[in-house]
Protein backbone atom coordinates (compact mmCIF):
# COMPACT_ATOMS: atom_id res chain seq x y z
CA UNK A 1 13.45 -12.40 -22.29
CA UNK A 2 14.10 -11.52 -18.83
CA UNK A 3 15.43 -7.79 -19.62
CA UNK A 4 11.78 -7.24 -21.25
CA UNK A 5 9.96 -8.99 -17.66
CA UNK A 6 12.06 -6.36 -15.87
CA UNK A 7 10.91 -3.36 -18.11
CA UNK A 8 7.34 -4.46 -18.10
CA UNK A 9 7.12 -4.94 -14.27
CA UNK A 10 9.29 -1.10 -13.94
CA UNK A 11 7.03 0.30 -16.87
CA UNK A 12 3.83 -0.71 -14.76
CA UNK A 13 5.36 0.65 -11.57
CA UNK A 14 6.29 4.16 -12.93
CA UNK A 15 2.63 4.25 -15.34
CA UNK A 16 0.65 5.78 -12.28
CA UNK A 17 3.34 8.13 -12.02
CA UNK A 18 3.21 9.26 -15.49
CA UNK A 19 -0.43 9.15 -16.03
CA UNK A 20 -1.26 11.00 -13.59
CA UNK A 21 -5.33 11.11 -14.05
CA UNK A 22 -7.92 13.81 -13.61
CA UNK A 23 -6.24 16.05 -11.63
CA UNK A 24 -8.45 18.65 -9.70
CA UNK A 25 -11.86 18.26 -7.66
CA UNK A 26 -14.26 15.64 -8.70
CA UNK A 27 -17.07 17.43 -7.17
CA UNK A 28 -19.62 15.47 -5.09
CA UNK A 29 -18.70 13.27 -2.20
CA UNK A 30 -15.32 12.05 -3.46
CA UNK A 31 -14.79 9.45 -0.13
CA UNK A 32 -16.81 6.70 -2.25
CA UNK A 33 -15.43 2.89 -1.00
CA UNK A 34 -15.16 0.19 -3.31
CA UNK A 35 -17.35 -2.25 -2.54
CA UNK A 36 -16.11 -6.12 -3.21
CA UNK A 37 -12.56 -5.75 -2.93
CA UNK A 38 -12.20 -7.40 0.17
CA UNK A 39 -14.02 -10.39 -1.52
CA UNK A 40 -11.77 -10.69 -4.09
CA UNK A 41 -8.55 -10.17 -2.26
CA UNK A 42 -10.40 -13.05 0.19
CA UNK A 43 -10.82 -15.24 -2.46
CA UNK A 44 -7.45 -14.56 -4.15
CA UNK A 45 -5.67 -15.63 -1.01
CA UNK A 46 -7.34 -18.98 -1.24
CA UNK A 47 -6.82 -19.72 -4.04
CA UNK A 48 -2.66 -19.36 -3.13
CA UNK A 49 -3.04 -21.16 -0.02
CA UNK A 50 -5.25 -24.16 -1.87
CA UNK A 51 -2.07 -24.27 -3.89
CA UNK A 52 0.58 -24.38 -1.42
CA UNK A 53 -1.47 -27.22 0.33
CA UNK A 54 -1.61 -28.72 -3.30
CA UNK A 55 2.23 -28.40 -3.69
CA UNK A 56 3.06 -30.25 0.17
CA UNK A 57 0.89 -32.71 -0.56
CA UNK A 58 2.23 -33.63 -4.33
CA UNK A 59 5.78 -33.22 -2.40
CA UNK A 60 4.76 -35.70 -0.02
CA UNK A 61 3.92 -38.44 -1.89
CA UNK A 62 7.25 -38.16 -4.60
């Protein structure tokens, strides 16, 4: 079970590698941000702090 974690994690590594998609000029203004990703990168790292404060406090108490 492990060896197939390993080649999934390596397979999704190398995949933008192999891809490799739409090569050439997109036309247009191509320097468009992405809007929201700060939000959810924000709201992912409460979510892992909320449960490291979670795991002290269950710690704590045992």
């Amino acid at each position: 079970m492990r060896i197939l974690n390993t080649l999934f994690i390596l397979a999704l590594f190398f995949m933008p590698a192999i891809v490799m998609a739409q090569p050439g000029d997109p036309g247009g203004d191509p320097d468009v941000p992405i809007m929201g990703i700060e939000f959810l990168l924000g709201g992912g790292a409460l979510l892992g702090v909320r449960h490291l404060i979670g795991r002290f406090k269950s710690s704590r108490k045992e």
